[in-house]
PDB file of N, CA and C in Angstrom:
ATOM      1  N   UNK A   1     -22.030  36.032  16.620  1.00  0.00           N
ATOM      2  CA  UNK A   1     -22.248  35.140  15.513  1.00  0.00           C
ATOM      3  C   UNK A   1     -21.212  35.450  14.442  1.00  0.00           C
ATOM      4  N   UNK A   2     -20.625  34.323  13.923  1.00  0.00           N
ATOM      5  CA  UNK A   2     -19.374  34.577  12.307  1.00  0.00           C
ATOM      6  C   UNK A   2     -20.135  34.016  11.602  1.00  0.00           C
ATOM      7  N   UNK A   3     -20.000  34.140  10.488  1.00  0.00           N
ATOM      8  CA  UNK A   3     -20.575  34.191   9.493  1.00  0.00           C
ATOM      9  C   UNK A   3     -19.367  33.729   8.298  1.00  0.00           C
ATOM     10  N   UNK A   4     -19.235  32.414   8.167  1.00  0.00           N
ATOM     11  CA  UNK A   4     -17.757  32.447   7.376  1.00  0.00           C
ATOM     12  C   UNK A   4     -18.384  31.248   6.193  1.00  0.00           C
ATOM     13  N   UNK A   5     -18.071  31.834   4.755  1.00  0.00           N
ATOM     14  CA  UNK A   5     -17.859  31.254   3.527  1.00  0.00           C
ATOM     15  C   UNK A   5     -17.532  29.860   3.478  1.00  0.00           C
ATOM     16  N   UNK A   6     -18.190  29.048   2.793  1.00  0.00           N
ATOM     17  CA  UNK A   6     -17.365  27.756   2.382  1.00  0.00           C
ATOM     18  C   UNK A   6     -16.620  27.361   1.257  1.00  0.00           C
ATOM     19  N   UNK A   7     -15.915  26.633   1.646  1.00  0.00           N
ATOM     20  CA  UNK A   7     -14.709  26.582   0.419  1.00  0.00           C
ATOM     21  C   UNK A   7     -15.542  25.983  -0.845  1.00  0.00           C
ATOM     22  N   UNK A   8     -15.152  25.934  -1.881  1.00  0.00           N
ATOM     23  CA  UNK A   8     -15.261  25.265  -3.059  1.00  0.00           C
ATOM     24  C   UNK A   8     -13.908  25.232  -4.019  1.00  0.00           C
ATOM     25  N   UNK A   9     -14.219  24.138  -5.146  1.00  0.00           N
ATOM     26  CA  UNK A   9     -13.359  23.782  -5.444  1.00  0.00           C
ATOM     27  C   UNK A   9     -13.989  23.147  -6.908  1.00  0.00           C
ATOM     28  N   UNK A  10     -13.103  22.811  -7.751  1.00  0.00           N
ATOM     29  CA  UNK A  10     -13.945  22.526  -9.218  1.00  0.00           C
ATOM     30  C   UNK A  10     -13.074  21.439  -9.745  1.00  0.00           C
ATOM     31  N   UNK A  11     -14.067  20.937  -9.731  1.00  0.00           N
ATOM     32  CA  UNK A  11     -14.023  19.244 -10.976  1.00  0.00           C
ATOM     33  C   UNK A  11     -13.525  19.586 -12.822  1.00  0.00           C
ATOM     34  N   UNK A  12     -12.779  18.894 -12.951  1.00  0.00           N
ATOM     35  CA  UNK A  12     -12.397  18.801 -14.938  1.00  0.00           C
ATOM     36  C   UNK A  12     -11.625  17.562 -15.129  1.00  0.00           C
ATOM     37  N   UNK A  13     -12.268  17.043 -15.989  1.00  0.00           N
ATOM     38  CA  UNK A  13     -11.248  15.444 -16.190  1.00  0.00           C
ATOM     39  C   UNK A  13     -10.507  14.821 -15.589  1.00  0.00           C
ATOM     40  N   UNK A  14     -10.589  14.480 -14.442  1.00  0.00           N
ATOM     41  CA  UNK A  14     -10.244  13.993 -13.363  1.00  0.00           C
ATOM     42  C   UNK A  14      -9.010  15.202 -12.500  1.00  0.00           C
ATOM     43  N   UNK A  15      -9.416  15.955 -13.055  1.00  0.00           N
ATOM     44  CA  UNK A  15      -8.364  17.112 -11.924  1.00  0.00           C
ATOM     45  C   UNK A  15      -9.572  18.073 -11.314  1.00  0.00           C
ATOM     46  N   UNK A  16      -8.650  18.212 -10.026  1.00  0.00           N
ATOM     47  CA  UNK A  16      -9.532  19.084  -8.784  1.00  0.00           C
ATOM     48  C   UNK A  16      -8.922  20.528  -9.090  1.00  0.00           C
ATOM     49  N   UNK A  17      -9.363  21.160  -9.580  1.00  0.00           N
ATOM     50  CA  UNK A  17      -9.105  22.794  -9.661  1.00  0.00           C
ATOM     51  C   UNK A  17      -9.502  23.323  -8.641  1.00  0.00           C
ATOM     52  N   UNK A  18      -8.621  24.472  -7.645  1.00  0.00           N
ATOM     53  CA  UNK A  18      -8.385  25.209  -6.615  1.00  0.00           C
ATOM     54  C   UNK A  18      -9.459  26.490  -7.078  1.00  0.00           C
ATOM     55  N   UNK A  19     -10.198  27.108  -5.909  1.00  0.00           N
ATOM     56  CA  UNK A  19     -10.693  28.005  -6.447  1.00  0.00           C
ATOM     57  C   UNK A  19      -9.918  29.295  -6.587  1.00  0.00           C
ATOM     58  N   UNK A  20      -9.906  29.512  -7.433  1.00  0.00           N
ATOM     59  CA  UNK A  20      -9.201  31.220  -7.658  1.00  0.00           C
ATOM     60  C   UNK A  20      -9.647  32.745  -7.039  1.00  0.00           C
ATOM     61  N   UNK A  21     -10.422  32.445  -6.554  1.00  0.00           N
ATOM     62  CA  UNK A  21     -10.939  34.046  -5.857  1.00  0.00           C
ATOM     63  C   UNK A  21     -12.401  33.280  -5.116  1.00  0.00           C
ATOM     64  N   UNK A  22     -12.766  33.330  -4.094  1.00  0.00           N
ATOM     65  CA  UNK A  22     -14.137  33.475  -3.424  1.00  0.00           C
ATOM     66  C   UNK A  22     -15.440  34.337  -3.933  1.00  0.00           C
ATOM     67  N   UNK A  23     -14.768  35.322  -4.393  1.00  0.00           N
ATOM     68  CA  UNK A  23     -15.654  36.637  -4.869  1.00  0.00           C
ATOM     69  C   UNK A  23     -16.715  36.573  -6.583  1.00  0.00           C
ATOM     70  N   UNK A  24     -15.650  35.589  -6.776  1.00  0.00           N
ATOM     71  CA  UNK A  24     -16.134  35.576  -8.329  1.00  0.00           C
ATOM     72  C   UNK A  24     -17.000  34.195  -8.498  1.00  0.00           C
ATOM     73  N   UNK A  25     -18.032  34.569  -9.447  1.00  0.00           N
ATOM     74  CA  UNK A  25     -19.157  33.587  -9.584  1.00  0.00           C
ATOM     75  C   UNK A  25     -18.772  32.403 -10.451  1.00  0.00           C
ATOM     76  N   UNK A  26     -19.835  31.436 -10.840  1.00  0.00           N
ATOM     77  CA  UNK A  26     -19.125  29.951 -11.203  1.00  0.00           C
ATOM     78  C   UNK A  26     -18.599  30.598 -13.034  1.00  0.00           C
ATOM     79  N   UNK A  27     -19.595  31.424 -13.412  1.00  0.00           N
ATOM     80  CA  UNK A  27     -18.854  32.065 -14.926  1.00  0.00           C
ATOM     81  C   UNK A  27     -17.613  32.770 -15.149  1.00  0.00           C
ATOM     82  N   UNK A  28     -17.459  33.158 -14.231  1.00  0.00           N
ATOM     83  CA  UNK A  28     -16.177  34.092 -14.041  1.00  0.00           C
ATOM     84  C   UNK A  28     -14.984  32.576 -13.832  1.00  0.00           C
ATOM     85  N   UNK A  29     -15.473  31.955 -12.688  1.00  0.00           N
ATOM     86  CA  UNK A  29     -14.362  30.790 -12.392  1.00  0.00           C
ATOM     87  C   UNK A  29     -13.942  29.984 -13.987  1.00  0.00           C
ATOM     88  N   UNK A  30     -14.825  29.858 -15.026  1.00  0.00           N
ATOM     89  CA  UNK A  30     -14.861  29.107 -16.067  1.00  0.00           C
ATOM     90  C   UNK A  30     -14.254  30.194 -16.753  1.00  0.00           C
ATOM     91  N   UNK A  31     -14.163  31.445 -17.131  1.00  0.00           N
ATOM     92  CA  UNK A  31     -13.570  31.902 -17.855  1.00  0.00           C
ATOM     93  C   UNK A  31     -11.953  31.837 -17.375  1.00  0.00           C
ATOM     94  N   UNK A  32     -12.282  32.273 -16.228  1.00  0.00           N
ATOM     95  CA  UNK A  32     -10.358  31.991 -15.777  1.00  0.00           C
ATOM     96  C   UNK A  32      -9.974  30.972 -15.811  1.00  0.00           C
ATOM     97  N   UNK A  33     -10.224  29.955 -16.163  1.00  0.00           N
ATOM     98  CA  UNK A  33      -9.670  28.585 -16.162  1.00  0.00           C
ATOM     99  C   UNK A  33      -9.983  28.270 -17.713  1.00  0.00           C
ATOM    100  N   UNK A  34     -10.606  28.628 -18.817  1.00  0.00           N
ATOM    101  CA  UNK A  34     -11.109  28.264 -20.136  1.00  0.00           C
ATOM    102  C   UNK A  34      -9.379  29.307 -20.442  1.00  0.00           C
ATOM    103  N   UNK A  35      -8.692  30.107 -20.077  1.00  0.00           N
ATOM    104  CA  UNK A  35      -7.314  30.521 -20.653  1.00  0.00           C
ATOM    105  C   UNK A  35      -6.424  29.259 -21.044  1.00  0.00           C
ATOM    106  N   UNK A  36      -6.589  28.110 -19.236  1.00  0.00           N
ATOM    107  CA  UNK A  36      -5.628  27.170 -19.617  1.00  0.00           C
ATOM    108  C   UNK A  36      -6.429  25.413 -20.129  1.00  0.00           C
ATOM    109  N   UNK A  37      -8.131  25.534 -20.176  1.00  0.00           N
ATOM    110  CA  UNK A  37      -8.448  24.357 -20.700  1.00  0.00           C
ATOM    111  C   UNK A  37      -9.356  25.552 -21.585  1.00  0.00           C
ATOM    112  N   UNK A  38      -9.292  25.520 -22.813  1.00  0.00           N
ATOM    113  CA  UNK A  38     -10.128  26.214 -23.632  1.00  0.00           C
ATOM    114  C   UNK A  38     -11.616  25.374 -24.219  1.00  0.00           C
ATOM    115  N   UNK A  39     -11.637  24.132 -23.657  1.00  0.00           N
ATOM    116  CA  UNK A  39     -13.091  23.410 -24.146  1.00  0.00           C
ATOM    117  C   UNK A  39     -13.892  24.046 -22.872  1.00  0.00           C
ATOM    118  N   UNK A  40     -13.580  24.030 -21.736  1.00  0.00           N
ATOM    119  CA  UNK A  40     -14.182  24.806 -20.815  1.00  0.00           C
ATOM    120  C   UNK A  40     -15.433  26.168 -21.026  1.00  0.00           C
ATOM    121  N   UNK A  41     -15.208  26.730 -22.213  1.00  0.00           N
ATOM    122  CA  UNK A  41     -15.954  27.847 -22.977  1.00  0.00           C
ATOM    123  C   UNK A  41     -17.243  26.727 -23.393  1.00  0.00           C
ATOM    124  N   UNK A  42     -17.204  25.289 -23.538  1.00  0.00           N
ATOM    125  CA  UNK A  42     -18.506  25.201 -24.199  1.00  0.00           C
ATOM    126  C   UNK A  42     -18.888  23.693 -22.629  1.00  0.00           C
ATOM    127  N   UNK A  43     -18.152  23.851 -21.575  1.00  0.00           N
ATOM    128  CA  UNK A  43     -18.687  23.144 -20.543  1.00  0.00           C
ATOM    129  C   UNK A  43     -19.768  22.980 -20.067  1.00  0.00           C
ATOM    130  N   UNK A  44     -20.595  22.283 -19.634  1.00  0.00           N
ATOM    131  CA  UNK A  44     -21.617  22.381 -18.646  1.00  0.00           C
ATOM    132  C   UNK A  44     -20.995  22.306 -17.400  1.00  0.00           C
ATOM    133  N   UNK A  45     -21.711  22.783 -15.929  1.00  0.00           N
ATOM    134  CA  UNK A  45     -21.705  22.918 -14.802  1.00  0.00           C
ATOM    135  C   UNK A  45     -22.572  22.615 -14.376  1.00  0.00           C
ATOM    136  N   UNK A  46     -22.300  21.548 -12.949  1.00  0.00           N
ATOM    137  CA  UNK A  46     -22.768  20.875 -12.171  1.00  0.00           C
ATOM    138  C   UNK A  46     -22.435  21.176 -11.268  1.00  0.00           C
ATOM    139  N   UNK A  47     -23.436  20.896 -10.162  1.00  0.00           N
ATOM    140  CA  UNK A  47     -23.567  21.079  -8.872  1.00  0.00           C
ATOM    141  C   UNK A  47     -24.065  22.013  -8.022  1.00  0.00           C
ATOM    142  N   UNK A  48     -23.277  22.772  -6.805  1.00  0.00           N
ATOM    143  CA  UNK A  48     -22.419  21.916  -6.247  1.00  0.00           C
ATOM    144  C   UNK A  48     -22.782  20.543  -5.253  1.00  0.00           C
ATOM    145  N   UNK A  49     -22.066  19.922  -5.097  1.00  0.00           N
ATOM    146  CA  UNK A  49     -22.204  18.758  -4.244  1.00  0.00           C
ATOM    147  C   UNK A  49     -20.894  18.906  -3.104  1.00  0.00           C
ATOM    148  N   UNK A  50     -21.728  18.731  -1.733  1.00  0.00           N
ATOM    149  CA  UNK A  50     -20.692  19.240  -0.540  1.00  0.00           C
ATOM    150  C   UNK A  50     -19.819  17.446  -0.555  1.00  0.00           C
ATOM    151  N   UNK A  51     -18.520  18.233  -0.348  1.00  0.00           N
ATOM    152  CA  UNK A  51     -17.468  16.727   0.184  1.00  0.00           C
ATOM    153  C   UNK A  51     -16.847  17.001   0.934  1.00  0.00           C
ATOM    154  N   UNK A  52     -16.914  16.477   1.887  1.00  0.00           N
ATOM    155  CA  UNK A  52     -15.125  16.764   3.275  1.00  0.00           C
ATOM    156  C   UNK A  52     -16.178  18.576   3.641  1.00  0.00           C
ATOM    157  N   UNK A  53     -16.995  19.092   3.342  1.00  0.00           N
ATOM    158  CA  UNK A  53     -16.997  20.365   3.976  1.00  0.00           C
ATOM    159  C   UNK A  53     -16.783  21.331   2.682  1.00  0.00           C
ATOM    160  N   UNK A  54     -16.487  21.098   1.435  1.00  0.00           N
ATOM    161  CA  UNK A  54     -16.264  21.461   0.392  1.00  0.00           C
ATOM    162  C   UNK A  54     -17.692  21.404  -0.831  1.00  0.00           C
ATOM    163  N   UNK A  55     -18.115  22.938  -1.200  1.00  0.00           N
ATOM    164  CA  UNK A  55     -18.995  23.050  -2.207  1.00  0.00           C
ATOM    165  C   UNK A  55     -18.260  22.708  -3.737  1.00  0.00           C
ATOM    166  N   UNK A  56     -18.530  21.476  -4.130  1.00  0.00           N
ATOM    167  CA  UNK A  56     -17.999  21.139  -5.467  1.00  0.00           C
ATOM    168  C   UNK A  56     -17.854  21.167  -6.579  1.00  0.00           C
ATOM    169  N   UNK A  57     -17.925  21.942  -7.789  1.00  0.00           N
ATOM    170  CA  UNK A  57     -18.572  22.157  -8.985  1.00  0.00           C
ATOM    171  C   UNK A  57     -17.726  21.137  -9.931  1.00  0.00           C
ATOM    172  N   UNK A  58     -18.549  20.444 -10.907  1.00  0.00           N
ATOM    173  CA  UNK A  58     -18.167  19.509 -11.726  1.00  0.00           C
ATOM    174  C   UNK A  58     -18.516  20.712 -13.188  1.00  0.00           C
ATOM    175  N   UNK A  59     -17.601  20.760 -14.094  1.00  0.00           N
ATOM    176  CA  UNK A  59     -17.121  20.896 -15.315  1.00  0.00           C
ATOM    177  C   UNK A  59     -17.285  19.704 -16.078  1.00  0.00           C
ATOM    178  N   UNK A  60     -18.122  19.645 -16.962  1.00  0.00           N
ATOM    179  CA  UNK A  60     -18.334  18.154 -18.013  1.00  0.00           C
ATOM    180  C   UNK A  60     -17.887  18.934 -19.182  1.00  0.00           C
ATOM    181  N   UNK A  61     -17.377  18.186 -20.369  1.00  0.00           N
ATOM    182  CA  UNK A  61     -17.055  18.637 -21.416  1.00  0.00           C
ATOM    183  C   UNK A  61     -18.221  18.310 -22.363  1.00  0.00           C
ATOM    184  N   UNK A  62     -18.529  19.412 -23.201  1.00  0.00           N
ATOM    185  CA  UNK A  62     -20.218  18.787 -24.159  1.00  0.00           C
ATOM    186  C   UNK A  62     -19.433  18.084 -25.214  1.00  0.00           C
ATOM    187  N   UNK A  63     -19.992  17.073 -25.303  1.00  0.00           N
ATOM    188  CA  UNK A  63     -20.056  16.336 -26.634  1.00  0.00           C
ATOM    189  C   UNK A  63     -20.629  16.127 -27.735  1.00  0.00           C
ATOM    190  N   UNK A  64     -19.598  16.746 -28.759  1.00  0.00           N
ATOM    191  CA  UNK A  64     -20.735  17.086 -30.201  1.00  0.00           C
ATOM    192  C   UNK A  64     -19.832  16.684 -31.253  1.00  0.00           C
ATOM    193  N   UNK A  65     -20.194  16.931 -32.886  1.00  0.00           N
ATOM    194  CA  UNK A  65     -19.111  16.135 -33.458  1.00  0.00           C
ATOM    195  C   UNK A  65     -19.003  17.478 -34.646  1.00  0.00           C
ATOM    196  N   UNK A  66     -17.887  17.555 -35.014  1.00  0.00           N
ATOM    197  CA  UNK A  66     -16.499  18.407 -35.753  1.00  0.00           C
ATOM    198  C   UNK A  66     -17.699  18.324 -36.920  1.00  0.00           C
ATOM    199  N   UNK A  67     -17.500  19.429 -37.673  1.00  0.00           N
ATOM    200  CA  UNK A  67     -17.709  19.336 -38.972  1.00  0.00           C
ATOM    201  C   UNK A  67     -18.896  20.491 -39.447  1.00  0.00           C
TER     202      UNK A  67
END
């Protein structure tokens, strides 16, 4: 019997982000990626939802207002 991982992969404003390590959990994935989208720090997370064989996580941006 193998026993093998499924891929995932992450949703943000219409871009598909690659996962960066297998090992690391969906908070860890958001911090490494909140370096190069910094609204990412106040994201919600969704999912995952399987596609093509792929566990999906959607990144929404919260919406609130300045001030």
């Amino acid at each position: 019997m193998t026993i093998s991982r499924t891929a995932r992969s992450f949703r943000y404003s219409g871009l598909i982000l690659p996962d960066p390590a297998s090992e690391l959990d969906i908070e860890s994935v958001r911090s490494f990626y909140s370096a190069t989208y910094p609204e990412l720090t106040t994201a919600a997370v969704t999912g995952p939802e399987i596609v093509d064989g792929t566990l999906v996580y959607t990144f929404t941006k919260a919406i609130g207002t300045k001030g």
